[in-house]
N, C-alpha and C. Protein backbone atom coordinates (compact mmCIF):
# COMPACT_ATOMS: atom_id res chain seq x y z
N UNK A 1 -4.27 2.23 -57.44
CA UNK A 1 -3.75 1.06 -56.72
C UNK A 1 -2.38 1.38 -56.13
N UNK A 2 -1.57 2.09 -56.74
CA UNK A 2 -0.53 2.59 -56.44
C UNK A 2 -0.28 3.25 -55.33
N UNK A 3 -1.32 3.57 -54.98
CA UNK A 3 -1.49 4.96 -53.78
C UNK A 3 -1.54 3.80 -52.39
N UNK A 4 -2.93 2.66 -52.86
CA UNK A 4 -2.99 1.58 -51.53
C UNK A 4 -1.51 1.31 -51.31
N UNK A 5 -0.50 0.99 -51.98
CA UNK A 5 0.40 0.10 -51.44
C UNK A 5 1.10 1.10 -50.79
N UNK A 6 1.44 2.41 -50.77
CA UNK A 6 2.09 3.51 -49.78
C UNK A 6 1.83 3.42 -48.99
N UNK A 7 0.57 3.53 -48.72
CA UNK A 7 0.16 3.96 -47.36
C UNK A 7 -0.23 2.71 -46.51
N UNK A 8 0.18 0.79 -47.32
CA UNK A 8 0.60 0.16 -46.17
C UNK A 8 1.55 -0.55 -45.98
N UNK A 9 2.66 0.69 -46.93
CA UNK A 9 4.03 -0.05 -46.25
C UNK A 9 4.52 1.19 -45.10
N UNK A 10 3.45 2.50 -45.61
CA UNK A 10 3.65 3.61 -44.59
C UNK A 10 3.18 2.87 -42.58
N UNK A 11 2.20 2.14 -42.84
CA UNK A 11 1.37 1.69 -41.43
C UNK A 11 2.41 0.83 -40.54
N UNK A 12 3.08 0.29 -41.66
CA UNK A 12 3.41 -1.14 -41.27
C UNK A 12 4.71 -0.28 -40.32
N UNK A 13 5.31 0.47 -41.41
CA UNK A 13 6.73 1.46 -41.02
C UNK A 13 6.21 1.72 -38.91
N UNK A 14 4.71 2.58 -39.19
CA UNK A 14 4.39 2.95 -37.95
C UNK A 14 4.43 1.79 -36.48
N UNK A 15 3.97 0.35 -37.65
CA UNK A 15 3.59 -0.48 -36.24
C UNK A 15 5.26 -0.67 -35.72
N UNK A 16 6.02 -1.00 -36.66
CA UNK A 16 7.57 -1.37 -36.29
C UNK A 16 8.14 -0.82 -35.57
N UNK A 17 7.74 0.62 -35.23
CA UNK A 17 8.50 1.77 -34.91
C UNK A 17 7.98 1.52 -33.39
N UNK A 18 6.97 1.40 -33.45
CA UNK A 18 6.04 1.52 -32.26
C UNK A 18 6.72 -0.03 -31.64
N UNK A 19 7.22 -0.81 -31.83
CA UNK A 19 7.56 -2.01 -31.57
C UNK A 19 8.95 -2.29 -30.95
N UNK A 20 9.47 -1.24 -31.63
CA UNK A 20 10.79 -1.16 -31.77
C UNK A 20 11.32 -0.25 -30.15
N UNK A 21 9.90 0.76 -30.20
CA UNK A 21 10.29 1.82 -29.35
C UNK A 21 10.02 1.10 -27.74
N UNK A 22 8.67 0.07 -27.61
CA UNK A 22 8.36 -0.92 -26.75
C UNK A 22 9.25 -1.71 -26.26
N UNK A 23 10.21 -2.14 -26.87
CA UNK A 23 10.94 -3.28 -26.58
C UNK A 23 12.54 -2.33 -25.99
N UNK A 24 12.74 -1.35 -26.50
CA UNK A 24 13.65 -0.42 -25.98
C UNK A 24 13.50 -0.25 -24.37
N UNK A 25 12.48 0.18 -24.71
CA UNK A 25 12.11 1.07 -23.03
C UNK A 25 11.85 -0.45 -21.99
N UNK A 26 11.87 -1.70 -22.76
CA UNK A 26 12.08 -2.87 -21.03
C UNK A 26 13.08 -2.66 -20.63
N UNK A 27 14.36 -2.77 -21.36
CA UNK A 27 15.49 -3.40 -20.58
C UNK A 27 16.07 -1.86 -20.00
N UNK A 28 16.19 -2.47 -18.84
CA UNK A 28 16.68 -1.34 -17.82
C UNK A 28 18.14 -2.05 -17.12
N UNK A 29 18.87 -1.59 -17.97
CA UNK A 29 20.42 -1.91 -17.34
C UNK A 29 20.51 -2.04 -15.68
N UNK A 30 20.11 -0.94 -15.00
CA UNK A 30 20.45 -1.08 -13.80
C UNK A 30 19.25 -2.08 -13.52
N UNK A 31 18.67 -2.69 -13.86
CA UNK A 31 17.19 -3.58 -12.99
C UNK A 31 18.18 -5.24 -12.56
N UNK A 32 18.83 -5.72 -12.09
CA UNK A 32 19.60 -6.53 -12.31
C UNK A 32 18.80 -7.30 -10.63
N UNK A 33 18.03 -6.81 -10.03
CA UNK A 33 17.17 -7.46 -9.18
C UNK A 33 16.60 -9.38 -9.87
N UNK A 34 16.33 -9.94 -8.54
CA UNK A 34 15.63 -10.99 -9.38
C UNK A 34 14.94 -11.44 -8.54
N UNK A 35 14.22 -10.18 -8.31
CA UNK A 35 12.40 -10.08 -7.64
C UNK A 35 11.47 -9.96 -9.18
N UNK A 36 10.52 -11.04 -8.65
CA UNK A 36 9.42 -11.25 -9.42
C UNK A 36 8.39 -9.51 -9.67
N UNK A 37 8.23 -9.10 -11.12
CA UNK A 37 8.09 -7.75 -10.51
C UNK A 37 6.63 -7.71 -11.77
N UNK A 38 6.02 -7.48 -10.36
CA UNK A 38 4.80 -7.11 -10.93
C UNK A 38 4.60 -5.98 -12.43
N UNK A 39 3.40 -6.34 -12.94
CA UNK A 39 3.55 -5.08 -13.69
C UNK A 39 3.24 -3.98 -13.45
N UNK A 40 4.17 -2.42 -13.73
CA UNK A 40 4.56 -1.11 -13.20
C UNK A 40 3.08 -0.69 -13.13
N UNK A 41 1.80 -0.98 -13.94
CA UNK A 41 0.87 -0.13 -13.65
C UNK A 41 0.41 -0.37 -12.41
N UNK A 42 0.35 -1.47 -11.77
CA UNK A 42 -0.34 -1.86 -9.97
C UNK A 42 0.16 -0.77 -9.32
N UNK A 43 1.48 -0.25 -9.76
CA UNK A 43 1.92 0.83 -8.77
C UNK A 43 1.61 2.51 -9.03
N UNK A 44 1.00 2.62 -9.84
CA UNK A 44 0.40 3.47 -10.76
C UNK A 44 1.13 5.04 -10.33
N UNK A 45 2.33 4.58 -10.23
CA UNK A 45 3.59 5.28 -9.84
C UNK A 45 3.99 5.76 -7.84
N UNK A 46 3.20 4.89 -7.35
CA UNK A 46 3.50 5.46 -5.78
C UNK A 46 4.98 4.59 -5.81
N UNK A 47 5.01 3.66 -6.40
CA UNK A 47 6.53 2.97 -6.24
C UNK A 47 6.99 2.19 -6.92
N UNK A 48 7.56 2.16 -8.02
CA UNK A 48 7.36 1.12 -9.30
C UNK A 48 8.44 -0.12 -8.78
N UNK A 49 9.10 -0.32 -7.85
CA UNK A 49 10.10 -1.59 -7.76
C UNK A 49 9.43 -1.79 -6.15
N UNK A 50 8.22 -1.69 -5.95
CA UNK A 50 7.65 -2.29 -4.78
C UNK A 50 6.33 -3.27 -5.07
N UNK A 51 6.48 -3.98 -4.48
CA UNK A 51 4.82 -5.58 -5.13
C UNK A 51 3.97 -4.63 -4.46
N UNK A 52 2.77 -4.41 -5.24
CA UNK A 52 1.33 -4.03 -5.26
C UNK A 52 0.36 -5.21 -5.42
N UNK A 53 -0.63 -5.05 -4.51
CA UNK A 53 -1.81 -6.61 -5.10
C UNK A 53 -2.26 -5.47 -5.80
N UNK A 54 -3.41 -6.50 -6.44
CA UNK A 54 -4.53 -5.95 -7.53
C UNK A 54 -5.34 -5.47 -6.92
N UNK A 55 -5.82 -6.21 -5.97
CA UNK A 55 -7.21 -6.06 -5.39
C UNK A 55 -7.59 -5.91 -3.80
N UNK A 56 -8.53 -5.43 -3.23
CA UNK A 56 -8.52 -5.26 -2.17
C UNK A 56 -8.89 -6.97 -1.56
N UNK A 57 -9.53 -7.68 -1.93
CA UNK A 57 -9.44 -9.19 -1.79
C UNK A 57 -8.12 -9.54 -1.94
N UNK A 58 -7.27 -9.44 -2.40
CA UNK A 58 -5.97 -10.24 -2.49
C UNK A 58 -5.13 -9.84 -1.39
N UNK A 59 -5.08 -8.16 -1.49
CA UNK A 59 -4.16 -7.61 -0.47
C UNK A 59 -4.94 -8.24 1.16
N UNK A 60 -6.27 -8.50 1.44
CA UNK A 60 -6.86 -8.56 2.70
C UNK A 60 -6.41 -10.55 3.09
N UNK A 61 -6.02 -11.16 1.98
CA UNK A 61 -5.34 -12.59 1.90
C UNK A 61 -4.27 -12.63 2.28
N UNK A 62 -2.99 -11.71 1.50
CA UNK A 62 -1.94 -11.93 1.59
C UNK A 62 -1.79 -11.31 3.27
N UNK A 63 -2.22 -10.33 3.84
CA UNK A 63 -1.85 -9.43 5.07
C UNK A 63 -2.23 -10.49 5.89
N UNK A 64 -3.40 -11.30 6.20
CA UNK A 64 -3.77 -12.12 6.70
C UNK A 64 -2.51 -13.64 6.77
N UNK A 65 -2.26 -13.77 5.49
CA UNK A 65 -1.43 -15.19 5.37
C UNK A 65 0.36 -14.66 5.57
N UNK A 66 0.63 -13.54 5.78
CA UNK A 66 2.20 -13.10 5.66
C UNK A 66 2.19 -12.44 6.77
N UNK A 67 1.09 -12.08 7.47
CA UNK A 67 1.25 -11.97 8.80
C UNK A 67 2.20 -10.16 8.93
N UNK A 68 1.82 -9.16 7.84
CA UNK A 68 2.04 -8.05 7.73
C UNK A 68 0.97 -7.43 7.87
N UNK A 69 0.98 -6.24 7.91
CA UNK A 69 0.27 -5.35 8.01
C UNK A 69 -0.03 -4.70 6.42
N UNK A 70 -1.80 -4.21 6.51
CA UNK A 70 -1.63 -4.15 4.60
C UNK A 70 -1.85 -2.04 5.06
N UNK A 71 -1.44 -1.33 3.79
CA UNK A 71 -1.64 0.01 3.36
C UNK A 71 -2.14 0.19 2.34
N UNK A 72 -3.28 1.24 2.63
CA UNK A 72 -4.38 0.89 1.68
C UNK A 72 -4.40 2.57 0.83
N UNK A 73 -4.12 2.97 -0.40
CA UNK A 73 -3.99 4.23 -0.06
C UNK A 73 -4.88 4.23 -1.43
N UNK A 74 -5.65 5.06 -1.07
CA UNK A 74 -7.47 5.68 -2.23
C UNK A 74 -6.78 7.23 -2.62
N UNK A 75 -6.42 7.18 -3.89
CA UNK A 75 -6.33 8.34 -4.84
C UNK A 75 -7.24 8.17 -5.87
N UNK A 76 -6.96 9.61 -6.73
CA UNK A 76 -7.40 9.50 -8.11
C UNK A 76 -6.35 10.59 -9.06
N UNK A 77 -6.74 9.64 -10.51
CA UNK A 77 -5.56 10.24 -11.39
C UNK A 77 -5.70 11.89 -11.63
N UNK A 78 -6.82 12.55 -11.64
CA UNK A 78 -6.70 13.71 -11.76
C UNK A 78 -7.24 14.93 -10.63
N UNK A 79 -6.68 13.77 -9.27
CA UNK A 79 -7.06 14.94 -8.24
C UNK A 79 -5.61 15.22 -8.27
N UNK A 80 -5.12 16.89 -8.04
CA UNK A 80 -4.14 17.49 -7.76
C UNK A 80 -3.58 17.13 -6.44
N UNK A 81 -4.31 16.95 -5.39
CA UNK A 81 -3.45 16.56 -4.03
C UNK A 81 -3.34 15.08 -3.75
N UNK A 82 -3.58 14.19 -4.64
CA UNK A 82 -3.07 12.27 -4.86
C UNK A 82 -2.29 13.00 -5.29
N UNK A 83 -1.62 13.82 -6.45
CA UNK A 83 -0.62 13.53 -7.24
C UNK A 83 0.57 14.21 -6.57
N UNK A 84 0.23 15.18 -5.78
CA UNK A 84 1.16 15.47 -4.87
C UNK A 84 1.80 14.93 -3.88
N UNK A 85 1.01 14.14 -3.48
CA UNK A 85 1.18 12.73 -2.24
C UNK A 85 1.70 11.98 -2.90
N UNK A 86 1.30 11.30 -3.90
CA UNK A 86 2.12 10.53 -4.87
C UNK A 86 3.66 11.04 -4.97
N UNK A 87 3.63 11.90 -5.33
CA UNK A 87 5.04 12.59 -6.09
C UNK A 87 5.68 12.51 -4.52
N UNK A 88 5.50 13.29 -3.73
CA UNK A 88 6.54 13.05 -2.16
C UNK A 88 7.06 11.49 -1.80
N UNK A 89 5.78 10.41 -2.21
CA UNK A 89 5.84 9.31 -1.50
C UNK A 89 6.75 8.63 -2.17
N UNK A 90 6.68 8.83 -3.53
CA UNK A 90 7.35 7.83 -4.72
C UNK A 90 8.99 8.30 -4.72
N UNK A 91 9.26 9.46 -3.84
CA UNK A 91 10.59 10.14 -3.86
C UNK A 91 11.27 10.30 -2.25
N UNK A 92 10.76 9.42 -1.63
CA UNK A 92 10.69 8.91 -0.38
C UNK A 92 11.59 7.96 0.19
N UNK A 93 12.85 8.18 -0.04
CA UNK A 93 13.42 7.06 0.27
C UNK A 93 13.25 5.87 1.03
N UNK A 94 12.77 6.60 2.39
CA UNK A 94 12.65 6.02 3.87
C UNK A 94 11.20 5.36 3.31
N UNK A 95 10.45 5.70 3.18
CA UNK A 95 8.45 5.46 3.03
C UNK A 95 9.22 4.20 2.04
N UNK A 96 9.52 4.21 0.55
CA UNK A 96 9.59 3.34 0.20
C UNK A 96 10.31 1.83 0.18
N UNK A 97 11.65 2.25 1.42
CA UNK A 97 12.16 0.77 1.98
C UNK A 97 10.88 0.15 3.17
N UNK A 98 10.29 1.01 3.50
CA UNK A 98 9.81 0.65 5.13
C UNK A 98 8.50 0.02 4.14
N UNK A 99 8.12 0.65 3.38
CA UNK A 99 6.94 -0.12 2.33
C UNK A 99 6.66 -1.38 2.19
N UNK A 100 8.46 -1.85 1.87
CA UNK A 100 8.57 -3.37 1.70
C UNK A 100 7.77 -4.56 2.99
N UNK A 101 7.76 -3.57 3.85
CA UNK A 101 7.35 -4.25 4.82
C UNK A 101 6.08 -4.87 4.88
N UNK A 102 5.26 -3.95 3.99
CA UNK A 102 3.62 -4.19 3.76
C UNK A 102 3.07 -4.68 2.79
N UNK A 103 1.94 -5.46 2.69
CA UNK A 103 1.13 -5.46 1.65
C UNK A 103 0.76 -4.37 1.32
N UNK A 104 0.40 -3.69 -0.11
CA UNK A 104 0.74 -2.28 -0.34
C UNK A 104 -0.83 -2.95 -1.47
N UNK A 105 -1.59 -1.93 -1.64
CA UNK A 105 -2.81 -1.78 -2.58
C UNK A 105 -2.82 -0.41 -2.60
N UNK A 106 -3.14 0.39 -4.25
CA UNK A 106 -4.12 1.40 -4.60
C UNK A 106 -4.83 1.61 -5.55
N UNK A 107 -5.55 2.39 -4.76
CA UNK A 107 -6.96 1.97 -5.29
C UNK A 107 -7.24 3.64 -5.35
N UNK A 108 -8.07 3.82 -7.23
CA UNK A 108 -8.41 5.09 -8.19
C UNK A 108 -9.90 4.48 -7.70
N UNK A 109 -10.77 3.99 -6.82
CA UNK A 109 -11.98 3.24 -7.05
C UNK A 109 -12.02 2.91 -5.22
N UNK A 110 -14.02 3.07 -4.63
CA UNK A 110 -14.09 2.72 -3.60
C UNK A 110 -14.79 1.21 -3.46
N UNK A 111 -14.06 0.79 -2.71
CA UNK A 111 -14.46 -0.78 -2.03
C UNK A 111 -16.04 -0.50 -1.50
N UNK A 112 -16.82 -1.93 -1.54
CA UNK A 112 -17.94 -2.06 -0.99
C UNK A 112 -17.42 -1.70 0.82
N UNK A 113 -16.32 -1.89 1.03
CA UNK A 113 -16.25 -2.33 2.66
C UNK A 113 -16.27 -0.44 2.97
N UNK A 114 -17.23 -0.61 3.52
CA UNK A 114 -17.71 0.82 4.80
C UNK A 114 -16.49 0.78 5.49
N UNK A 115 -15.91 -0.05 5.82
CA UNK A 115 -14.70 0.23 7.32
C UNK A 115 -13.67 0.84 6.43
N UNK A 116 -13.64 0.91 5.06
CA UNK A 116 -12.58 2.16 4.53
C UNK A 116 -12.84 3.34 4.08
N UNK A 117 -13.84 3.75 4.69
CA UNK A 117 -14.50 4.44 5.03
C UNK A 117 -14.86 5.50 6.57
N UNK A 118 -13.91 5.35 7.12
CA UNK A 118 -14.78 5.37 8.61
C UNK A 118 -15.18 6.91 8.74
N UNK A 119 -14.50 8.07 7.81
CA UNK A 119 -14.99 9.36 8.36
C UNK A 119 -15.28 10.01 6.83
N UNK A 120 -15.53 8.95 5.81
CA UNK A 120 -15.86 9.61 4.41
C UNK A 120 -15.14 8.85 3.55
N UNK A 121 -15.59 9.21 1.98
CA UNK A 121 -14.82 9.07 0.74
C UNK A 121 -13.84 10.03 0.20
N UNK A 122 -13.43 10.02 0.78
CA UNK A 122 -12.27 11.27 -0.11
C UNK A 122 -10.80 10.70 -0.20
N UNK A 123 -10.49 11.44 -1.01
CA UNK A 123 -8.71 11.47 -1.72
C UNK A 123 -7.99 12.69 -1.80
N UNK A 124 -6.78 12.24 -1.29
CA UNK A 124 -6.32 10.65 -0.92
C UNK A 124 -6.84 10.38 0.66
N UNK A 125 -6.40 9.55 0.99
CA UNK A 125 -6.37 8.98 2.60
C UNK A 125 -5.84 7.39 2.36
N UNK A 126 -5.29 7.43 3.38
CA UNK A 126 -4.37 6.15 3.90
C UNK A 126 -4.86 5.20 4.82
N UNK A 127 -4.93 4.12 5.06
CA UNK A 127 -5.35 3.49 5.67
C UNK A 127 -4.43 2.13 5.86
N UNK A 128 -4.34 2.05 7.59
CA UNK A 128 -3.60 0.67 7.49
C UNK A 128 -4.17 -0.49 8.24
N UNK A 129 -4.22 -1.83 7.85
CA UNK A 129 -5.25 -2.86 8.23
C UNK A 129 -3.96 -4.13 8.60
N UNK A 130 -4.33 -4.73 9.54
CA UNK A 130 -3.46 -5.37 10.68
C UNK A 130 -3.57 -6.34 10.00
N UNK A 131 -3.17 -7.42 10.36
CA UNK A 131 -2.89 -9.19 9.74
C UNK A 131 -4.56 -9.67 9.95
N UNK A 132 -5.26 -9.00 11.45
CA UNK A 132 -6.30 -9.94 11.80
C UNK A 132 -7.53 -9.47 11.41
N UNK A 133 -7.42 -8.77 10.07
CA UNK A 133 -7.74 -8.06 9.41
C UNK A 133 -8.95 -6.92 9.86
N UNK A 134 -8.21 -6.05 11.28
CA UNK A 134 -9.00 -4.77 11.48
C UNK A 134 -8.50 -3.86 10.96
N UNK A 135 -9.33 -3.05 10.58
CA UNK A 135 -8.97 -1.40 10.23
C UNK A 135 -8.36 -0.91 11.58
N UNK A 136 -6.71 -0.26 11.33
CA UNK A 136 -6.58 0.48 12.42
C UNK A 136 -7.26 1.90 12.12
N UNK A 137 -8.04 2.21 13.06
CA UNK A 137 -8.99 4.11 12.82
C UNK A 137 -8.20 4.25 13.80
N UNK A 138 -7.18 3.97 14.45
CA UNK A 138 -6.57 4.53 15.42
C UNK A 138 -5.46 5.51 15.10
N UNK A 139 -4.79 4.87 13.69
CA UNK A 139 -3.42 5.45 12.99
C UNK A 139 -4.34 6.79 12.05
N UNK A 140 -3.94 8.07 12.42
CA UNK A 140 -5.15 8.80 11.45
C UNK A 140 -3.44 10.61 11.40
N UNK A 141 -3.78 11.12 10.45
CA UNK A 141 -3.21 12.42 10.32
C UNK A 141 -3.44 13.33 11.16
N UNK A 142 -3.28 14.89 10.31
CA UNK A 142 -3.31 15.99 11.70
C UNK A 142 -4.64 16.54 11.15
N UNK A 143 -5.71 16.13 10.50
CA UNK A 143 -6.81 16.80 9.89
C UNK A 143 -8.38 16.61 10.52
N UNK A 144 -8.35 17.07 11.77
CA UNK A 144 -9.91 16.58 12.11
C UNK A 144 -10.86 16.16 11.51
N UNK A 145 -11.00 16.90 9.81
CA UNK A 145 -12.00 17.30 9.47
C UNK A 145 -11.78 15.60 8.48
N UNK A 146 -10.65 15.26 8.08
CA UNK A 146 -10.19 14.37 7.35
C UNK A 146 -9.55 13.50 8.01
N UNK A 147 -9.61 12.79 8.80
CA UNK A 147 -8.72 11.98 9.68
C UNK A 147 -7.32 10.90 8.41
N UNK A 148 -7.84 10.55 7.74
CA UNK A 148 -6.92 9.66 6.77
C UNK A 148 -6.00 10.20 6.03
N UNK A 149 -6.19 11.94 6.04
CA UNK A 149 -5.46 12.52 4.69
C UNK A 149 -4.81 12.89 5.07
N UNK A 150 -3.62 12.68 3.90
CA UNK A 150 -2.21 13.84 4.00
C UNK A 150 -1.74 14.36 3.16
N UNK A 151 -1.42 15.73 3.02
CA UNK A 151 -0.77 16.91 2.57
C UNK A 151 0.48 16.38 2.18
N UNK A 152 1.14 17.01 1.20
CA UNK A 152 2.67 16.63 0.74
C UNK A 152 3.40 16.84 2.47
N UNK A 153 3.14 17.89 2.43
CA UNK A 153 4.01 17.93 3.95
C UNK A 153 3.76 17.85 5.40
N UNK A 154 2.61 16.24 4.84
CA UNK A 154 2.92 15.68 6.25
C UNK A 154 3.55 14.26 6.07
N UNK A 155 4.82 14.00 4.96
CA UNK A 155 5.23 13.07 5.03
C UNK A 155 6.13 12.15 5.73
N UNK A 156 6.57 13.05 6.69
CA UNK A 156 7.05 12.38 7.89
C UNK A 156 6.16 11.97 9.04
N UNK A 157 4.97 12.82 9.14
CA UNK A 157 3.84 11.62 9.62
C UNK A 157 3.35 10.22 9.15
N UNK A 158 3.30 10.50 7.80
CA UNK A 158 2.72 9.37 6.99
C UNK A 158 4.01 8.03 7.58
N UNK A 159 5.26 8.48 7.10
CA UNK A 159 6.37 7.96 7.91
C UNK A 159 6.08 7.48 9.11
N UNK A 160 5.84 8.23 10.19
CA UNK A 160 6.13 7.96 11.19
C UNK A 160 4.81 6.51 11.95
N UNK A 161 3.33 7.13 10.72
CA UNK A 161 1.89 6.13 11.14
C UNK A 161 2.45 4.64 10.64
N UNK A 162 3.42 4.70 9.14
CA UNK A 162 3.72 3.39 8.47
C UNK A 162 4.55 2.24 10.11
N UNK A 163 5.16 3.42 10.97
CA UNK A 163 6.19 2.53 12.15
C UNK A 163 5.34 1.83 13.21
N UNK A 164 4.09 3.09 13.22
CA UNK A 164 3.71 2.79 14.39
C UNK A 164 2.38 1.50 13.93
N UNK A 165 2.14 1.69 12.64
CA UNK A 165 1.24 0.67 12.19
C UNK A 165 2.06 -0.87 12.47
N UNK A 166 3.43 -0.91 12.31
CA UNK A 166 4.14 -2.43 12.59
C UNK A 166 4.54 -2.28 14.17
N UNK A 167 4.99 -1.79 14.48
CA UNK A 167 5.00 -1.74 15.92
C UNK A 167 4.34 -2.56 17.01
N UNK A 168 3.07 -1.73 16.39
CA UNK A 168 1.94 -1.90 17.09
C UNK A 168 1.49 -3.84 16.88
N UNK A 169 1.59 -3.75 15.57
CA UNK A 169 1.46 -5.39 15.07
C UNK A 169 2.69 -6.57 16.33
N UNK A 170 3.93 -5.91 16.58
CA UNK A 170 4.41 -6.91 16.67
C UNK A 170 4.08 -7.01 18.38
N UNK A 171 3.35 -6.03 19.44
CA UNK A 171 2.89 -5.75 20.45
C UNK A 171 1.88 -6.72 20.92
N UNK A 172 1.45 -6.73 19.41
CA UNK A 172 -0.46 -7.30 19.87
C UNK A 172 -0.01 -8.74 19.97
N UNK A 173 0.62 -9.15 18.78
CA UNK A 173 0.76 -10.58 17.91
C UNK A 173 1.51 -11.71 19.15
């Protein structure tokens, strides 16, 4: 009997610790923002202090009702070139102010909708969809073979499609 009670004041030691270590890692001195902030996994690190929807239904609502333009960007956690795109984008100064501008979704998972789709399934690829909710296939990279994808170092394209994706919005509108 002696032995049970060790090993659950040993567990208990573990859950505390584990509790202790949780509640440490919220408070972030510099976070002194007082934007409503989603939780960090929606951003599943492309930008952790930028609003992500959940869903491709929500983001195709909000772009529609805020009258932005949405960016739709299809990775996965253990392809090597998302995480590279990731890693450039999330260290992006410029990509991540100009971000703010958009409804922002990503998505590890493909949508029923074919139009995100227009030249295949692959990852990553980017995609940006107007307020009146068309796919622009017009905004595309330097990859024939891949029209949506980009390489770590085409992030000043990716840059440059995010300008011409609002641009273009405030032309039409």
């Amino acid at each position: 009997a002696m032995e049970k009670s060790y090993v659950s004041v040993f567990l208990l030691l573990i859950v505390i610790s584990c509790a202790l270590a949780k509640d440490a890692g919220k408070k972030d001195p510099k976070d002194t923002t007082a934007k409503p902030k989603l939780p960090q996994t929606l951003s599943r690190g492309w930008g952790d202090q930028l609003i992500w929807t959940q869903t491709y239904e929500e983001a195709l609502f909000r772009a529609k009702h805020s009258q932005k333009p949405l960016m739709i960007i299809h990775h996965l956690e253990d392809c090597p070139h998302s995480q590279a795109l990731k890693k450039v984008f999330a260290e992006h100064k410029d990509i991540q102010k100009l971000a703010e501008k958009f409804i922002l979704l990503n998505l590890v998972y493909e949508t029923t909708d074919k139009n995100l789709a227009p030249d295949g399934q692959y990852v990553p690829r980017v995609l940006f969809i107007d307020p009146s909710l068309t796919v622009r296939a017009d905004i595309t990279g330097r990859y024939s073979n891949r029209l949506y994808a980009y390489e770590p170092s085409d992030i000043s394209l990716l840059y440059s499609n995010m300008q011409k994706a609002l641009k273009l919005l405030k032309t039409e509108l």
